[in-house]
Protein backbone atom coordinates (compact mmCIF):
# COMPACT_ATOMS: atom_id res chain seq x y z
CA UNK A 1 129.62 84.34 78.42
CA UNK A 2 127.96 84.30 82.00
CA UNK A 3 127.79 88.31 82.67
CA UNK A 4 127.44 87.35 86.42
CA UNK A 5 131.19 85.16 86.76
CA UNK A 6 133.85 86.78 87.77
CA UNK A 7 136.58 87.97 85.40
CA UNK A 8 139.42 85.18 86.01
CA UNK A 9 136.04 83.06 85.12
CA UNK A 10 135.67 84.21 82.05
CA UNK A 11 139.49 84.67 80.98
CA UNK A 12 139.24 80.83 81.39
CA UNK A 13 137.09 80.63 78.95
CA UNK A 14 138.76 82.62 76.47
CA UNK A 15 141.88 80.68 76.89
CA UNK A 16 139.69 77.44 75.93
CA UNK A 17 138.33 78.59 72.78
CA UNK A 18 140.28 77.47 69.86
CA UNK A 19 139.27 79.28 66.87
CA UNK A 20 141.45 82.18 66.52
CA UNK A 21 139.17 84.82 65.38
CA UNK A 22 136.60 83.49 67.93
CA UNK A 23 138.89 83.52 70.36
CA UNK A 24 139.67 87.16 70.12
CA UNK A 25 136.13 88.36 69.77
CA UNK A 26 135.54 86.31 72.83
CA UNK A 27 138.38 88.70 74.38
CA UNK A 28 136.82 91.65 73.25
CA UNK A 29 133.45 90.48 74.76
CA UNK A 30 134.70 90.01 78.48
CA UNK A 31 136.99 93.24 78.02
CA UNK A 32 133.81 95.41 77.32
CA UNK A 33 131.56 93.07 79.84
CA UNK A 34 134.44 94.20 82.59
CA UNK A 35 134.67 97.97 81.40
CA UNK A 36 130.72 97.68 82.10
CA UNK A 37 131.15 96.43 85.42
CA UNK A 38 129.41 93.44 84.27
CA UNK A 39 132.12 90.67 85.85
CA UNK A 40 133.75 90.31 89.31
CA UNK A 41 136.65 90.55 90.73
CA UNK A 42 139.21 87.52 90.06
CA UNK A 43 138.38 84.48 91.95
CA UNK A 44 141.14 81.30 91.92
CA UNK A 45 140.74 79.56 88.86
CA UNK A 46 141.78 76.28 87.28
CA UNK A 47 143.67 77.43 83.99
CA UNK A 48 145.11 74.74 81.29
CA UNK A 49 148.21 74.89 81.02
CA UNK A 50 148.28 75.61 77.07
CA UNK A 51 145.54 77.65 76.00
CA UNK A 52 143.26 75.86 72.62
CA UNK A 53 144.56 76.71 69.72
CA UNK A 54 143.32 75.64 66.06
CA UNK A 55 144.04 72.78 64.20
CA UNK A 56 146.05 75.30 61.57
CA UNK A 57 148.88 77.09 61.52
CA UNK A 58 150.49 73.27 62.24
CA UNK A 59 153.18 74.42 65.15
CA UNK A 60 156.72 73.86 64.31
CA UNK A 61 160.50 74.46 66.26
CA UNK A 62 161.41 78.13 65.88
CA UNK A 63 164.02 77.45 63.24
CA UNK A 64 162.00 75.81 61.29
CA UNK A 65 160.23 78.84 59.98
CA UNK A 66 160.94 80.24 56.73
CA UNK A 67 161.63 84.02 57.05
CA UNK A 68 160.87 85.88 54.30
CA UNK A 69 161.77 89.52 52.88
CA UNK A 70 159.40 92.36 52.27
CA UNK A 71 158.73 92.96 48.84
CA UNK A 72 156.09 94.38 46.27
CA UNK A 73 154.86 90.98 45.76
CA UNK A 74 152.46 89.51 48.08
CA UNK A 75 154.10 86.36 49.47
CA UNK A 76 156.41 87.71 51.63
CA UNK A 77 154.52 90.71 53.18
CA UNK A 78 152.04 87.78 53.40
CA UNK A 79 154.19 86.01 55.45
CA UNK A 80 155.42 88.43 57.80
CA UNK A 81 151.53 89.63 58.46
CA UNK A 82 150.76 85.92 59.22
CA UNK A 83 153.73 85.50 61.84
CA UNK A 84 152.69 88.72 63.72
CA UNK A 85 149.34 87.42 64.02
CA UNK A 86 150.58 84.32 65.59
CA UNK A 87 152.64 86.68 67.83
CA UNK A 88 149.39 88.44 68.56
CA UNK A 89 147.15 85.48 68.98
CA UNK A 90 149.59 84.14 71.49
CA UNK A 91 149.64 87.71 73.39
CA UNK A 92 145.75 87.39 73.70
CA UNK A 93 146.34 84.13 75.71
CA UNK A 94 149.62 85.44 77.43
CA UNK A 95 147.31 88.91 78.80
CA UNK A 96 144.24 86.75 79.78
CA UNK A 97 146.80 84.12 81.55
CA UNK A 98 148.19 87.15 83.38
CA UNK A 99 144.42 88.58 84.24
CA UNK A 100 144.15 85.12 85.96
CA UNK A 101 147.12 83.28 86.96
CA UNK A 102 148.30 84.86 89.92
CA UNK A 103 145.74 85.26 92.78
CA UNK A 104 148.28 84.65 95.53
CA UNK A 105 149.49 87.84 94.50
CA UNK A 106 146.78 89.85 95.73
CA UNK A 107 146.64 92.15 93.33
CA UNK A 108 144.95 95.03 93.40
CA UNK A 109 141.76 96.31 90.49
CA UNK A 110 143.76 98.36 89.14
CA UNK A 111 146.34 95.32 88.16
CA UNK A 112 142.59 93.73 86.23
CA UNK A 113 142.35 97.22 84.80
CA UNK A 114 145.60 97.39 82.75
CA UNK A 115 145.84 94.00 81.46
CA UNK A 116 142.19 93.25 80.28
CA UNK A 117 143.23 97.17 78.67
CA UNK A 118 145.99 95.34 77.17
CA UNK A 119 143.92 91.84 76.35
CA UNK A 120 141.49 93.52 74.26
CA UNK A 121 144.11 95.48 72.17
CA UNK A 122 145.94 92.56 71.39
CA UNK A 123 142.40 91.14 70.15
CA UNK A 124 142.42 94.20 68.49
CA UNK A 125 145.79 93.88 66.69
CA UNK A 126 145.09 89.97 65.76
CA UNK A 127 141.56 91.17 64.12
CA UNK A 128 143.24 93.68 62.11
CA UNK A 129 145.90 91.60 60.97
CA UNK A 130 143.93 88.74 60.06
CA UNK A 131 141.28 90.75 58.14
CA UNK A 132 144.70 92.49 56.39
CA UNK A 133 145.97 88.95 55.51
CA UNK A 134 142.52 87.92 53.71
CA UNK A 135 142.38 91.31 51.90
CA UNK A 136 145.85 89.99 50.41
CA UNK A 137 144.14 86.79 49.16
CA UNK A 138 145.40 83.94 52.40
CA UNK A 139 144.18 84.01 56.13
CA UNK A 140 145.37 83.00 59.74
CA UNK A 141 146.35 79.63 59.46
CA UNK A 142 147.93 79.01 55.47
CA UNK A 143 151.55 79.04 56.92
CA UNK A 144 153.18 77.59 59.77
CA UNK A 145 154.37 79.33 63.17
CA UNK A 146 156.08 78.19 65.97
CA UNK A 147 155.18 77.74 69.53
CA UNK A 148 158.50 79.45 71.49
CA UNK A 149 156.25 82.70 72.87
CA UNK A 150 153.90 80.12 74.78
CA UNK A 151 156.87 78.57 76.10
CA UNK A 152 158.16 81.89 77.76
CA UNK A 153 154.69 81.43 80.07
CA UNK A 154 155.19 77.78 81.05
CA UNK A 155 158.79 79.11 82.12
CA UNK A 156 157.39 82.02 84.06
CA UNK A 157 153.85 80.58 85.45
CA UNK A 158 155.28 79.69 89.19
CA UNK A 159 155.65 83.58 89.77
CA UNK A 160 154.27 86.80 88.60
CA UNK A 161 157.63 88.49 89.06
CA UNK A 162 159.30 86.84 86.44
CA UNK A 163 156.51 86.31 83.90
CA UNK A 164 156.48 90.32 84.18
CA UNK A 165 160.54 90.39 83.71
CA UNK A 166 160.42 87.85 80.60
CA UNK A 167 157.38 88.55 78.33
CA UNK A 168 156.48 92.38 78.45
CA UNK A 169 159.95 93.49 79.39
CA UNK A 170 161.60 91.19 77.14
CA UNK A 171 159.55 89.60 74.38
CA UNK A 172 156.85 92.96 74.16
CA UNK A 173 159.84 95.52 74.33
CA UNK A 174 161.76 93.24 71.62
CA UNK A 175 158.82 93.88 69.57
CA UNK A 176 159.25 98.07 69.79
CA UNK A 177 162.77 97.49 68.67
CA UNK A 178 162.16 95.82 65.44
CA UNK A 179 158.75 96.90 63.92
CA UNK A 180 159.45 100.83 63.12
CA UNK A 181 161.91 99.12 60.32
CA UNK A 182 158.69 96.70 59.32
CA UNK A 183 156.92 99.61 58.84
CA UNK A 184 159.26 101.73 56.43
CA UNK A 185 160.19 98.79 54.50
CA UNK A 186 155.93 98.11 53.84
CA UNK A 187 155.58 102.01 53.05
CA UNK A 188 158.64 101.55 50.80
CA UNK A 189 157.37 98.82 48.90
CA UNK A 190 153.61 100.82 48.71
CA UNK A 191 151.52 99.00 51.13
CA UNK A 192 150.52 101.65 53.51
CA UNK A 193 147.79 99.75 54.82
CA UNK A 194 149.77 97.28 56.41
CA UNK A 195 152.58 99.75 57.96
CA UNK A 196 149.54 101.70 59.22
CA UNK A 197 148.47 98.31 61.36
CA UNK A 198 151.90 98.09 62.46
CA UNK A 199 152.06 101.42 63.47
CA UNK A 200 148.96 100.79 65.67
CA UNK A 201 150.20 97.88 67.23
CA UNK A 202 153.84 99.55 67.74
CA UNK A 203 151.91 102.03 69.36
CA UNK A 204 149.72 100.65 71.65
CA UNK A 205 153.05 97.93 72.90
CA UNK A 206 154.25 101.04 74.80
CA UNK A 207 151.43 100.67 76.39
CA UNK A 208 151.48 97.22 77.40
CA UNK A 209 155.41 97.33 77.94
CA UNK A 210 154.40 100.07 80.69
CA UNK A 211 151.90 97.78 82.62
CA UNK A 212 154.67 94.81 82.54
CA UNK A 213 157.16 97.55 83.61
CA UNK A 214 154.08 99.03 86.61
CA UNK A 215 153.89 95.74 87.82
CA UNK A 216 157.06 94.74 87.74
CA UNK A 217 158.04 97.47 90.18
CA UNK A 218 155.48 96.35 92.43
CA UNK A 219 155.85 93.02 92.98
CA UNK A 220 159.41 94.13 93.20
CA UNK A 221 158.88 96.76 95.85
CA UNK A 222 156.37 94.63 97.70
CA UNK A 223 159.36 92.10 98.06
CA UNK A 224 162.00 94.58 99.24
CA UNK A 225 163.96 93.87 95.86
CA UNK A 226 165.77 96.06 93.38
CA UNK A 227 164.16 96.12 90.02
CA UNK A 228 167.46 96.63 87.81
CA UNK A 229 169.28 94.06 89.53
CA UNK A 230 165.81 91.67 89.92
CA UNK A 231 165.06 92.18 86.24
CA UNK A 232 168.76 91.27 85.26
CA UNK A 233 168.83 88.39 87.28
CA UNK A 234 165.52 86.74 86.07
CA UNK A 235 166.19 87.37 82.31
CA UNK A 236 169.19 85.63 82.85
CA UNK A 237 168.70 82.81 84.61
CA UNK A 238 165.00 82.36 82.27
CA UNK A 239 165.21 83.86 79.01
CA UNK A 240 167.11 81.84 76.98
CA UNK A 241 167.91 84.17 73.87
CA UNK A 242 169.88 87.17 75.33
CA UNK A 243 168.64 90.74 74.95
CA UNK A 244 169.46 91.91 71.76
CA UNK A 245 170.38 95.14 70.34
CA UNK A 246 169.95 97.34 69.02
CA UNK A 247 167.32 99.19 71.11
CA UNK A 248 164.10 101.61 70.27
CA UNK A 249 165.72 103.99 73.24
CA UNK A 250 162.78 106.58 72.77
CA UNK A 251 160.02 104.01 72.51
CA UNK A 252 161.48 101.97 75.44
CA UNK A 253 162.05 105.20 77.75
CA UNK A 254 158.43 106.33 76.79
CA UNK A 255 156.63 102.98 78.31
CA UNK A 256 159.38 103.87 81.62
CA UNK A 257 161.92 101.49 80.30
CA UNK A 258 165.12 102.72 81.41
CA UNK A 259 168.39 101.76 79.45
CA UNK A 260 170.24 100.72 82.93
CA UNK A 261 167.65 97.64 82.52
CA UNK A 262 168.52 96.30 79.38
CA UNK A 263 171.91 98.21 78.74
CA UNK A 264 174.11 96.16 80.41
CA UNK A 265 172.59 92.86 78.92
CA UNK A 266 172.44 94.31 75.41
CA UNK A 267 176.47 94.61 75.98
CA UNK A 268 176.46 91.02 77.31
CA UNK A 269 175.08 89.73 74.05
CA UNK A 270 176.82 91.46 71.57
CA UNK A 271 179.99 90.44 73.54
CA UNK A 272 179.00 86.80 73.40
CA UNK A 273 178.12 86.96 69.77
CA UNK A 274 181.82 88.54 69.07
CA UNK A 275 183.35 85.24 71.37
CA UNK A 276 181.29 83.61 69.08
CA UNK A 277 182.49 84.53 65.65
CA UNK A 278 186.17 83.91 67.26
């Protein structure tokens, strides 16, 4: 890495590296290079429209992924460890994207401050999760994933208000919903050292559901627009799989995520699920 570029400079480069682990080190790298004071502010950048990616896991439609239970044998722990370190390999390349994406926005250091904060951890969570998977005998890469998480940022990448609406306050707040119940069903089945990484990563997504939620507001505010309404509108008219309940309340209130957000569209999925089933 140049230690005289500028950090949208060298989130470039992160998004063009391909090997996964590599890839996350590299994110690591500039995170501690811009904690240092090491890399400039953002200048306008060129950045590919799908970050590199390794030849392995091969990339197929969403329901073409085998789910698999949590059990005392290894396969299907094995599996869900390897699809949440797809989910975290793609939120390396969704934080850096968001680090560099948006100049017109003029946003200000402190914007650079929260999500190289949240780059690195989600380095951090991939690193743990794929040195967890190769403790349990496989690695990043032995099963396949799918690719719908990138395609939330091609949806979003015309404007920083909705990418903020759709992957922290949607996708990253779907993810404190469902992992508490990962992590009792790996402590019930005796691996502790897996729940513990989950509880890390559940953790540190309040986090990173507060920064989407910070600069959400302000993009909001700066456009004289009402976040519940704003938020409501975008997730409908650009996430296409509803918000779905039910919802970590406490985790959700503690990153600032108020139910009067997601409330009203939790109801509007379970209704259409009931039209649905007739």
């Amino acid at each position: 890495m140049d230690r005289t570029s500028d950090i949208a400079t060298a989130a470039r480069a992160v998004l063009l590296t391909a090997d996964a682990r590599a890839k996350a080190e590299a994110g690591r790298a500039v995170a501690a290079a811009w904690r240092a004071g090491e890399l400039a502010m953002p200048l306008a950048v060129d950045l590919p429209d799908r970050p590199a990616r390794p030849d392995a896991p091969p990339l197929l439609p969403p329901r073409a992924v085998k789910k698999r239970k949590i059990t005392a044998a290894p396969a299907g722990r094995i599996a869900l460890l390897h699809a949440l370190a797809h989910i975290e390999l793609n939120a390396v390349d969704l934080s850096w994207d968001a680090v560099a994406r948006f100049p017109e926005a003029g946003f200000p250091r402190a914007y650079v401050d929260d999500w190289v904060r949240v780059a690195d951890e989600e380095s951090k969570h991939f690193l743990l999760l794929a040195d967890r998977l190769e403790r349990l005998g496989s690695r990043y890469g032995d099963l396949p994933a799918h690719d719908g998480l990138w395609q939330a940022a091609v949806e979003t990448m015309d404007d920083p208000l909705a990418r903020h609406a759709v992957v922290p306050l949607v996708l990253e707040a779907r993810g404190l919903d469902v992992t508490p119940a990962m992590i009792a069903k790996l402590r019930e089945v005796g691996d502790d050292a897996s729940a513990d990484i989950l509880q890390v990563i559940h953790d540190d997504e309040i986090g990173h559901v507060a920064v989407g939620k910070r600069w959400f507001d302000h993009l909001c505010a700066a456009r004289g627009l009402a976040p519940v309404a704003t938020w409501q509108q975008i997730v409908r008219a650009r996430f296409r799989g509803g918000v779905k309940p039910p919802f970590n309340v406490p985790a959700r209130e503690a990153a600032g995520f108020s139910a009067a957000f997601y409330g009203p569209l939790g109801e509007e999925y379970e209704a259409e699920q009931r039209r649905r089933r007739g």
